[in-house]
C-alpha atoms as a PDB file:
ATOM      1  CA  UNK A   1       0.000   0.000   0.000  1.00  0.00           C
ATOM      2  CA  UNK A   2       1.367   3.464  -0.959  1.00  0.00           C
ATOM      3  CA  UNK A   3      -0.700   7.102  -0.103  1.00  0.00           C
ATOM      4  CA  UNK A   4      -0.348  10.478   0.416  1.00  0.00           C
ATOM      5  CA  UNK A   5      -1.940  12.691   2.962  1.00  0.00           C
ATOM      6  CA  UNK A   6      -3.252  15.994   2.302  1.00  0.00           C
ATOM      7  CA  UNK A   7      -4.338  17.629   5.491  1.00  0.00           C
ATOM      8  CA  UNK A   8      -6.745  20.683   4.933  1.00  0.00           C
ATOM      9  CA  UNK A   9      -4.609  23.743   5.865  1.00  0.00           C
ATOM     10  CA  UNK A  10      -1.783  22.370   3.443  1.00  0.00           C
ATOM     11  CA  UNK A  11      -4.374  23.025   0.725  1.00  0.00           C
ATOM     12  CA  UNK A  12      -3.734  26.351  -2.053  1.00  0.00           C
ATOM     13  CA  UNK A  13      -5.599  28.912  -1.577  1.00  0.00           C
ATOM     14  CA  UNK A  14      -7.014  31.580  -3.056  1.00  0.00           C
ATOM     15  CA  UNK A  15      -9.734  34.524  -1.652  1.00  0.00           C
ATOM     16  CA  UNK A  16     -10.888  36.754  -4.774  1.00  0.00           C
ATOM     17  CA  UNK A  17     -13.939  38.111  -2.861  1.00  0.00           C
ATOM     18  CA  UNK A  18     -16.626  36.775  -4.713  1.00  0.00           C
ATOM     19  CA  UNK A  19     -14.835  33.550  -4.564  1.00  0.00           C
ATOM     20  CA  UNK A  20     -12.907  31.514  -1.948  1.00  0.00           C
ATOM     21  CA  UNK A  21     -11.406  28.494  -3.098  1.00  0.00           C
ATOM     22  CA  UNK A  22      -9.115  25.827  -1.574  1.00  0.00           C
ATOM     23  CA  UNK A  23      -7.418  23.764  -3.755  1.00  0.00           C
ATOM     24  CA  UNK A  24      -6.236  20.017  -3.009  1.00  0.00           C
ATOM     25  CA  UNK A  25      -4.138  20.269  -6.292  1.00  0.00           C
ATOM     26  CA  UNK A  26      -2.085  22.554  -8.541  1.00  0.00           C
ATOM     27  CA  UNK A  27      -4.773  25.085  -9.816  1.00  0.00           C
ATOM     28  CA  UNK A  28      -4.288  28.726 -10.963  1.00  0.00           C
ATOM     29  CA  UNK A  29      -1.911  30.871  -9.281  1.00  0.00           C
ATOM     30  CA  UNK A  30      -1.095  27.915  -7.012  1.00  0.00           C
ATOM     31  CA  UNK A  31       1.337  25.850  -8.187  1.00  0.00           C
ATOM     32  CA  UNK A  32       2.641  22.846  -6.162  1.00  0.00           C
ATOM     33  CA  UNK A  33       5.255  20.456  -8.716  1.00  0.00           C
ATOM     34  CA  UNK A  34       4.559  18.005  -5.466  1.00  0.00           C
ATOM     35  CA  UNK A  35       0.121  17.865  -6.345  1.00  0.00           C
ATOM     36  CA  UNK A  36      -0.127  17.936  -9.385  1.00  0.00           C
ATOM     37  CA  UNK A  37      -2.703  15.100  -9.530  1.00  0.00           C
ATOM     38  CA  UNK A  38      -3.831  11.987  -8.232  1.00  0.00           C
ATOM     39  CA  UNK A  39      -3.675   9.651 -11.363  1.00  0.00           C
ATOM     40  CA  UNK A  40      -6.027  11.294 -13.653  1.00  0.00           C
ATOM     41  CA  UNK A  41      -7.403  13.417 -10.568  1.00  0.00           C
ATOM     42  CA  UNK A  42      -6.267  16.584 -12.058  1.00  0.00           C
ATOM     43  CA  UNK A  43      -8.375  18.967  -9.932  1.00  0.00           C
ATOM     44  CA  UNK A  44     -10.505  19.001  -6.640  1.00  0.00           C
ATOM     45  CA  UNK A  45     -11.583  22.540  -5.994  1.00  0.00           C
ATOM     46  CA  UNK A  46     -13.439  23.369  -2.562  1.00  0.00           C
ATOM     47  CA  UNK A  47     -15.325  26.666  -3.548  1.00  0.00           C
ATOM     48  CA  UNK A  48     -18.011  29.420  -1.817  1.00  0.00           C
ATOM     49  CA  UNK A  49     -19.300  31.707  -4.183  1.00  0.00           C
ATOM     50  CA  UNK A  50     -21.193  35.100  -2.125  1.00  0.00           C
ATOM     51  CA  UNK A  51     -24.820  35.721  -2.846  1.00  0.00           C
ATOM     52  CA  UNK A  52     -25.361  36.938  -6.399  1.00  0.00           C
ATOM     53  CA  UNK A  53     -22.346  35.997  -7.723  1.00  0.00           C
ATOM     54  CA  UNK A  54     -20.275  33.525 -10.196  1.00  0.00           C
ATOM     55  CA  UNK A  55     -18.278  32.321 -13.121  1.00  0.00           C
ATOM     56  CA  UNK A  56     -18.580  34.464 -16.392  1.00  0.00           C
ATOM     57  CA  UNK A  57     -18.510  32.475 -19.530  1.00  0.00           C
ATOM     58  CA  UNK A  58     -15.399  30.541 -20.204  1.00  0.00           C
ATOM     59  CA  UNK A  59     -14.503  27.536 -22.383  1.00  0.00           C
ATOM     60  CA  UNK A  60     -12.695  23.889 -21.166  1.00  0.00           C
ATOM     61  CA  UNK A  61     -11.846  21.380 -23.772  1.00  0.00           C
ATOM     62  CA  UNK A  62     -10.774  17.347 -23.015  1.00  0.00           C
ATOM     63  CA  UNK A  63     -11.385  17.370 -19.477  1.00  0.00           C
ATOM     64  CA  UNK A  64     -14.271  15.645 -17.325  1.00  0.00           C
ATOM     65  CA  UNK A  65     -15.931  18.529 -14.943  1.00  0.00           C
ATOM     66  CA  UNK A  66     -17.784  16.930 -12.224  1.00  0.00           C
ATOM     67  CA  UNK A  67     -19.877  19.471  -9.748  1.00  0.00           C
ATOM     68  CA  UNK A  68     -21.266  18.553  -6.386  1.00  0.00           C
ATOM     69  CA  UNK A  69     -23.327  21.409  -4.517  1.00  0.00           C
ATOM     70  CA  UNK A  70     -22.940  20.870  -0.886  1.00  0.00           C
ATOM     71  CA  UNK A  71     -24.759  23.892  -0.284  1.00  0.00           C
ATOM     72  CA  UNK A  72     -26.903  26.488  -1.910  1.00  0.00           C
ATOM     73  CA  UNK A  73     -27.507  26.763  -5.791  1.00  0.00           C
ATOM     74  CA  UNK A  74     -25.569  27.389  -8.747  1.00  0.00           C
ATOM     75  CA  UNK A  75     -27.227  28.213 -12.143  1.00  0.00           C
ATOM     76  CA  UNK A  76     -25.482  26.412 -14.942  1.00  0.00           C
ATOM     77  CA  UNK A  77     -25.397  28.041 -18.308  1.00  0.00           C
ATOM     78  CA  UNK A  78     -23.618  26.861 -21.308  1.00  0.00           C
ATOM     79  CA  UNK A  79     -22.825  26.875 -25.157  1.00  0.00           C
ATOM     80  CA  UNK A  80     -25.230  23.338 -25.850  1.00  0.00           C
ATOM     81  CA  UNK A  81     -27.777  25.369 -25.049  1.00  0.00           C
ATOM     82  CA  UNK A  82     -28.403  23.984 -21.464  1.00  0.00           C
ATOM     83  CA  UNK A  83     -29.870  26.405 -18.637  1.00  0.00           C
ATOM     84  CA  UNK A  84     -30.300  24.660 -14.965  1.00  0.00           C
ATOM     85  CA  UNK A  85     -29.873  24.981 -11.576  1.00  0.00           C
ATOM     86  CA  UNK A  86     -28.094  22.538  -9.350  1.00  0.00           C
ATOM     87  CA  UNK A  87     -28.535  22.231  -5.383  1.00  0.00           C
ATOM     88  CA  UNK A  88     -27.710  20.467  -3.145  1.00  0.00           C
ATOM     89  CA  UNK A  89     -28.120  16.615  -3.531  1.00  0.00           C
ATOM     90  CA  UNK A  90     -27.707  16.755  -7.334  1.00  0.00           C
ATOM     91  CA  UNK A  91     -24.261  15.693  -9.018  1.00  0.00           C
ATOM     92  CA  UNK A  92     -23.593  17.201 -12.115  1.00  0.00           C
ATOM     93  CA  UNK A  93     -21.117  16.104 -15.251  1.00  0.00           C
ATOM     94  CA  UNK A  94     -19.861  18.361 -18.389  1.00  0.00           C
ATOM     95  CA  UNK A  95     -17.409  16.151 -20.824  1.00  0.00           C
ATOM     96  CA  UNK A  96     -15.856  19.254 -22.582  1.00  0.00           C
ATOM     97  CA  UNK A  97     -14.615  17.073 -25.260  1.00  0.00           C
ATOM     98  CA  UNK A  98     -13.806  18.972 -28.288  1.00  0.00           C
ATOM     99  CA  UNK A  99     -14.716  22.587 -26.400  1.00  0.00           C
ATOM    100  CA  UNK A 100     -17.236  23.985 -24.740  1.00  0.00           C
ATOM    101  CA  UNK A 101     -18.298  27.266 -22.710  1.00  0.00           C
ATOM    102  CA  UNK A 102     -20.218  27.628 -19.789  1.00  0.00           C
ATOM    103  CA  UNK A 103     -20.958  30.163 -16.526  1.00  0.00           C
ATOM    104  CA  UNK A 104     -22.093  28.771 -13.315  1.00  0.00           C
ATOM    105  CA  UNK A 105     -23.365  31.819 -11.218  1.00  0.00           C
ATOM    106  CA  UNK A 106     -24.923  31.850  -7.289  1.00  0.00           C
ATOM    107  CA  UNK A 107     -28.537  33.663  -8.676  1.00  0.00           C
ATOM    108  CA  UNK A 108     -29.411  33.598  -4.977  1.00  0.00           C
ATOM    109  CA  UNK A 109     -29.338  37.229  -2.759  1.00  0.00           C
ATOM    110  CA  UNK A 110     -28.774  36.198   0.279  1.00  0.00           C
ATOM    111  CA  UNK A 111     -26.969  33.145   0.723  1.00  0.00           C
ATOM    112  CA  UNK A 112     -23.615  31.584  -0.539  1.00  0.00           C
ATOM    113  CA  UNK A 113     -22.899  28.395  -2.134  1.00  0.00           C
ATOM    114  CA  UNK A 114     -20.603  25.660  -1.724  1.00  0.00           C
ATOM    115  CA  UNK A 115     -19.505  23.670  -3.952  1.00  0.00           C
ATOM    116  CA  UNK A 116     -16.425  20.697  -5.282  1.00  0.00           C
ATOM    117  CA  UNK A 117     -15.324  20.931  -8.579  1.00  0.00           C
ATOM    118  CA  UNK A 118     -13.501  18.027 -10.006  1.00  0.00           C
ATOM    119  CA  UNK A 119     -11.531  17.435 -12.872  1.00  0.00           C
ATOM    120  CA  UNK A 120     -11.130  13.916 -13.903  1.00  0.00           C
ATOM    121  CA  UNK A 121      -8.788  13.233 -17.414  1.00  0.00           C
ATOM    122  CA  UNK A 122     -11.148  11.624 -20.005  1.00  0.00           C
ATOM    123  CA  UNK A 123      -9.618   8.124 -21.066  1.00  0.00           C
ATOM    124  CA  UNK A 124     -10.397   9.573 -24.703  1.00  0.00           C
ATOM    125  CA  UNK A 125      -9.575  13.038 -26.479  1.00  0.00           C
ATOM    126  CA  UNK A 126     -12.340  15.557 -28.777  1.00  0.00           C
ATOM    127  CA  UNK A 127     -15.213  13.461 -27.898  1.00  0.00           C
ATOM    128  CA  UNK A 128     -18.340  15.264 -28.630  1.00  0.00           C
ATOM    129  CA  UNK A 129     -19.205  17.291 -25.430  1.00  0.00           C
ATOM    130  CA  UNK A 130     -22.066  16.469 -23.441  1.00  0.00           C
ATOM    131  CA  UNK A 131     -24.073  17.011 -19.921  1.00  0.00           C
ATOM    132  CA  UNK A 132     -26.117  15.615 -17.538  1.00  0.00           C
ATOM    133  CA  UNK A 133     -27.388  16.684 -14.373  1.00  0.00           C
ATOM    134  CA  UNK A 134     -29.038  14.122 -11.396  1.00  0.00           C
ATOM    135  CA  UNK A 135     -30.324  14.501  -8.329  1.00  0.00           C
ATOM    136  CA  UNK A 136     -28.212  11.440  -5.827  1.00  0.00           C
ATOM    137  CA  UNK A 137     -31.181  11.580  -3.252  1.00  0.00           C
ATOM    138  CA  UNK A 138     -32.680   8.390  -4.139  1.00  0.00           C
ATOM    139  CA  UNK A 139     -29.548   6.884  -3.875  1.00  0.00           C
ATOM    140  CA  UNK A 140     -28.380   8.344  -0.528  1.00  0.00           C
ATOM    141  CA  UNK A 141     -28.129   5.485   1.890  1.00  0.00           C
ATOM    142  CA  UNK A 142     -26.820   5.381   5.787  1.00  0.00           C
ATOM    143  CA  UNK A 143     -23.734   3.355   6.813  1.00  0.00           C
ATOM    144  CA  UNK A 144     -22.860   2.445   3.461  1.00  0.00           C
ATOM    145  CA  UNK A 145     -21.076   3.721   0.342  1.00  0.00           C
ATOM    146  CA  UNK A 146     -23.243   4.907  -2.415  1.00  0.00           C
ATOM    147  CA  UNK A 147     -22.237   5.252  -5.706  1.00  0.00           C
ATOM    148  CA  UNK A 148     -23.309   8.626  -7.785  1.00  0.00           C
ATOM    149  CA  UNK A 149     -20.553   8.129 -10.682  1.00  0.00           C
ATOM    150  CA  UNK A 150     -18.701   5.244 -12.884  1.00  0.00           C
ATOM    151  CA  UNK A 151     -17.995   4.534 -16.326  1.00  0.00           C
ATOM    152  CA  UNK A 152     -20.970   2.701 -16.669  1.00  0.00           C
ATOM    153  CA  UNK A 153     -24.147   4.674 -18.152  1.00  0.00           C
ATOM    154  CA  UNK A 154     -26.714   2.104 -16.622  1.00  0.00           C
ATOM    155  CA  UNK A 155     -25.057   2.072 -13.261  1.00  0.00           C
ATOM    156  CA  UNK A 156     -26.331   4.149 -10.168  1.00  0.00           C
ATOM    157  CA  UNK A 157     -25.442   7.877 -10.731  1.00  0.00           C
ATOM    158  CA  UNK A 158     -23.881  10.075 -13.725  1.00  0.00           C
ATOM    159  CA  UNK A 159     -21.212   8.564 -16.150  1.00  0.00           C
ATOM    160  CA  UNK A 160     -17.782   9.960 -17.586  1.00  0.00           C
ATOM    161  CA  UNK A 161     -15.450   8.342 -19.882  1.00  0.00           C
ATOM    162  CA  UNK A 162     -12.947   7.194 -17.696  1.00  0.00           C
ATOM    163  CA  UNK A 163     -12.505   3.830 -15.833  1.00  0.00           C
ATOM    164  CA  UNK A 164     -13.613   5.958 -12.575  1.00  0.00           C
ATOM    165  CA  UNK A 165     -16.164   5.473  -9.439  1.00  0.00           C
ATOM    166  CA  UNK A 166     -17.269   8.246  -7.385  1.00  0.00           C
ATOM    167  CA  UNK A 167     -18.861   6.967  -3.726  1.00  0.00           C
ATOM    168  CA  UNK A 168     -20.444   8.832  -0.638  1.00  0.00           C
ATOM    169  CA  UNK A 169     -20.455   7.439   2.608  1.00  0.00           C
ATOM    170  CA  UNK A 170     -22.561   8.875   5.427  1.00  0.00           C
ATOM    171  CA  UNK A 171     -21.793   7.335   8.513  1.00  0.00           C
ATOM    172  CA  UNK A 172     -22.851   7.226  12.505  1.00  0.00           C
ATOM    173  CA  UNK A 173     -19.781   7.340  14.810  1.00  0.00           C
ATOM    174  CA  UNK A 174     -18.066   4.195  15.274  1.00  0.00           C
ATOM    175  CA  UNK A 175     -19.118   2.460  11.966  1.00  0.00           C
ATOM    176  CA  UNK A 176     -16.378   0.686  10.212  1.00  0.00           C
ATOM    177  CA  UNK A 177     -17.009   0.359   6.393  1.00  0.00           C
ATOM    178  CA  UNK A 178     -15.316  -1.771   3.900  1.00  0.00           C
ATOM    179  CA  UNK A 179     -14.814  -0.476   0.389  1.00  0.00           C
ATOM    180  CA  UNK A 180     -13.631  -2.939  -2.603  1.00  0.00           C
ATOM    181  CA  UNK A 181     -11.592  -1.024  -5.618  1.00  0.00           C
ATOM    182  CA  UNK A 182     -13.378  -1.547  -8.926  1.00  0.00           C
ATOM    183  CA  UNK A 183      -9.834  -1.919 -11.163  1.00  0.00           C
ATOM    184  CA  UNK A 184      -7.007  -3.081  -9.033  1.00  0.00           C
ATOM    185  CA  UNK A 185      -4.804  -0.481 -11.026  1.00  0.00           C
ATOM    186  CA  UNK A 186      -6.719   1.950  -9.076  1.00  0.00           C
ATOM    187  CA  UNK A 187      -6.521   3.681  -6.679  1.00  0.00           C
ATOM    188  CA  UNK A 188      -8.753   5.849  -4.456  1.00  0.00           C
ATOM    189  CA  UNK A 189      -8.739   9.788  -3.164  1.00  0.00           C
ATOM    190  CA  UNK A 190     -11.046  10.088   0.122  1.00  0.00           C
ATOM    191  CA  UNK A 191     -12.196  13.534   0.925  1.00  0.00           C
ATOM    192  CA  UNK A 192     -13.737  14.321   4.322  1.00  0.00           C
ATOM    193  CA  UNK A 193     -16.704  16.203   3.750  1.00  0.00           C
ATOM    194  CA  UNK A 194     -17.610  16.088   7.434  1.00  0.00           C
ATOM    195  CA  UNK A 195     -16.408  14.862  10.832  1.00  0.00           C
ATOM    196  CA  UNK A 196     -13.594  12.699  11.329  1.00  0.00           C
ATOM    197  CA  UNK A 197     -12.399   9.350  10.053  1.00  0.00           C
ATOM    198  CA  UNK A 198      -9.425   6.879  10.221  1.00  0.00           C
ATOM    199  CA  UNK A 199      -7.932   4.886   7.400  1.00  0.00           C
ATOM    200  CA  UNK A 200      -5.031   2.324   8.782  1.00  0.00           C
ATOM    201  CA  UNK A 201      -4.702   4.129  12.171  1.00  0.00           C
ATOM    202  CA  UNK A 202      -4.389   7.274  10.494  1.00  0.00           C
ATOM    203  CA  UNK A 203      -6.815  10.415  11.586  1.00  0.00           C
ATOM    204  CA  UNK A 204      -8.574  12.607   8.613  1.00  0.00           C
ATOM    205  CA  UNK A 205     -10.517  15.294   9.666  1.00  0.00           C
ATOM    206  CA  UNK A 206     -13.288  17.858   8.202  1.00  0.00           C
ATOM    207  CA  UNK A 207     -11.665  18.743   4.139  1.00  0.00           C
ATOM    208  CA  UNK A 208      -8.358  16.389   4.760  1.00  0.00           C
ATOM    209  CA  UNK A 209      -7.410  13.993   1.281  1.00  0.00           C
ATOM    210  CA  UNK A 210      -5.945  10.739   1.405  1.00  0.00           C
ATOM    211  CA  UNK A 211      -4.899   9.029  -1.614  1.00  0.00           C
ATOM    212  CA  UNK A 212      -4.235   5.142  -1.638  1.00  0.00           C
ATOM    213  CA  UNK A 213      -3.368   2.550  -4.336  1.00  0.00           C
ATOM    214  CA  UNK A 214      -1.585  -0.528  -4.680  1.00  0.00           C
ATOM    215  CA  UNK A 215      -4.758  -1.975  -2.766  1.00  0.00           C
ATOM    216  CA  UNK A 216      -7.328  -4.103  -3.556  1.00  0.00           C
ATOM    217  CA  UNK A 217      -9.816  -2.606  -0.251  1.00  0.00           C
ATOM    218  CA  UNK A 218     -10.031   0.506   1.817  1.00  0.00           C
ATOM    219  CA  UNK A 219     -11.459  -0.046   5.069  1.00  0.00           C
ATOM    220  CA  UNK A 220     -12.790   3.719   6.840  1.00  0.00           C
ATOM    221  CA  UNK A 221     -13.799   3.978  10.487  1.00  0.00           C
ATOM    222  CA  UNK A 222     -15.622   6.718  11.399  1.00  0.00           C
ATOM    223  CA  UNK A 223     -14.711   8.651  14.499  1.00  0.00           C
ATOM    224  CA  UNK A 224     -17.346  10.895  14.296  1.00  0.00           C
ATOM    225  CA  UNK A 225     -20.366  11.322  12.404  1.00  0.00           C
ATOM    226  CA  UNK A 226     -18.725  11.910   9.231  1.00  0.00           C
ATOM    227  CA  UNK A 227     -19.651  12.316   5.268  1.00  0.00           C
ATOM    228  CA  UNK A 228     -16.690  11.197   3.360  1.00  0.00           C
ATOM    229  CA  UNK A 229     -16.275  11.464  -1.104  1.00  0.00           C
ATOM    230  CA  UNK A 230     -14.588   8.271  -2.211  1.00  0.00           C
ATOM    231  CA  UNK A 231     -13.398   8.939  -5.706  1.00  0.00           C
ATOM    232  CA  UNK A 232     -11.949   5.790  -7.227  1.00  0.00           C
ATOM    233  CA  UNK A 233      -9.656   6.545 -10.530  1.00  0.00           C
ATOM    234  CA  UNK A 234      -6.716   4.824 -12.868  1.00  0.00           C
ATOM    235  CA  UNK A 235      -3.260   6.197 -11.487  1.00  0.00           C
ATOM    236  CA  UNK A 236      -1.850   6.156 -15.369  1.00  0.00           C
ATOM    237  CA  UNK A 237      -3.704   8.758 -17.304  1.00  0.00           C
ATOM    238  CA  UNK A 238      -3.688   7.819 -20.781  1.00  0.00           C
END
C-alpha cells in the first residue's frame, strides 16, 4: 500500500472576494510540482461563491468537470444550449470534449454556495461534449457507500469516460465500512466532507485527502459522524 496525505490547511488557496477556493491540487496561481494530480485526478476545488455571484462564460476542452453542490444553488449556463440549476443533492457532469463554454453563477441574494469541482482526465480526447445533471437523493443510503458516478451509463449515478467510481459514505460514529476497488490499477482519493475518520490508524478530519493505491480494499472507520467522497480513478492517465 502506498498514499499520500493531504491535510486541509496544506491546501492552495485563493480569496478573490466573490470567490474563496481551496485547492487540493495545482490550480491557478497555485502551483505545487509536489500535487499535481492523483492519477487522472487533475483537480478538486473546494469553492463558496457570495450571494449573487459567479463564473462568467469561459470555455474547457478534453477534461471531465464533475460538480457537487454541498450547499446552496448554482445556475449552470452553457454553449449546448443547457440552462439549470443545481442544489444540493444533485451531481452534475460536463465532458468538454472537443470545447465547450459555460458560466455557473450563485442567482441567490442572500446566501452563498458551496460547492467541489472536479476534474477527472477523459480516457479519450475531442469526444463530442455532453451534460447531464441528477439529483443522488434516491440513492443516498446510511452506513454504506453509495455510488453517484462510474464509467458505466446504466449504473447508479452520472457517467464519464474514464474507468472511474465516485462513492459517498454517510456514517454514525463508530461504523467501520469496507470499500472494494473496482480496477485493481486503481486507486482511491477520500475527501472528508464532514467529521472525522481513520484509514489504517491514520486520523482525517473535516476537508483532509488521502490518496491510496496498490490496494485491492479501503477499510474507513468513522470517528465521528462523518460524510466522506470516495473517488476511485486509474493512477496512469492515458
Amino acid at each position: 500500500m502506498k498514499y499520500v496525505i493531504h491535510k486541509a490547511d496544506t491546501r492552495g488557496h485563493a480569496n478573490h472576494g466573490w470567490l474563496n477556493s481551496y485547492h487540493s491540487f495545482s490550480f491557478a496561481n497555485y502551483h505545487n510540482p509536489e500535487r499535481m494530480n492523483f492519477g487522472v485526478l487533475r483537480v478538486l476545488n473546494d469553492d463558496v461563491v457570495s450571494a449573487g455571484m459567479g463564473f462568467g462564460t469561459h470555455p474547457h476542452e478534453n477534461m471531465e468537470i464533475i460538480s457537487i453542490p454541498l450547499e446552496g444553488d448554482l445556475e449552470h449556463k452553457d454553449s449546448m444550449g443547457n440552462l439549470s440549476t443545481i442544489r444540493e443533492g444533485d451531481i452534475q457532469i460536463l465532458s468538454a470534449g472537443t470545447g465547450i463554454s459555460h458560466s455557473e453563477y450563485n442567482k441567490n441574494k442572500g446566501e452563498q454556495v458551496k460547492f467541489l469541482q472536479i476534474w477527472i482526465f477523459p480516457n479519450k480526447r475531442d469526444l463530442a461534449p455532453r451534460y447531464d445533471q441528477i439529483s443522488i437523493r434516491e440513492l443516498e443510503k446510511k452506513n454504506e457507500f453509495y455510488q453517484v458516478l462510474s464509467p458505466n451509463a446504466n449504473d447508479d449515478g452520472v457517467w464519464i469516460h474514464q474507468n472511474a467510481w465516485f462513492s459517498i459514505g454517510e456514517f454514525e460514529k463508530g461504523v467501520s465500512k469496507e470499500y472494494s476497488l473496482h480496477d485493481k490499477n486503481n486507486g482511491v482519493y477520500l475527501f472528508v466532507l464532514e467529521g472525522s475518520v481513520s484509514i489504517d490508524n491514520q486520523k482525517l478530519d473535516k476537508r483532509d485527502g488521502f490518496g491510496v493505491w496498490e490496494i485491492e480494499k479501503l477499510k474507513v472507520m468513522a470517528d465521528s459522524e462523518a460524510k466522506v467522497l470516495l473517488m476511485e480513478v486509474p493512477m496512469q492517465i492515458n
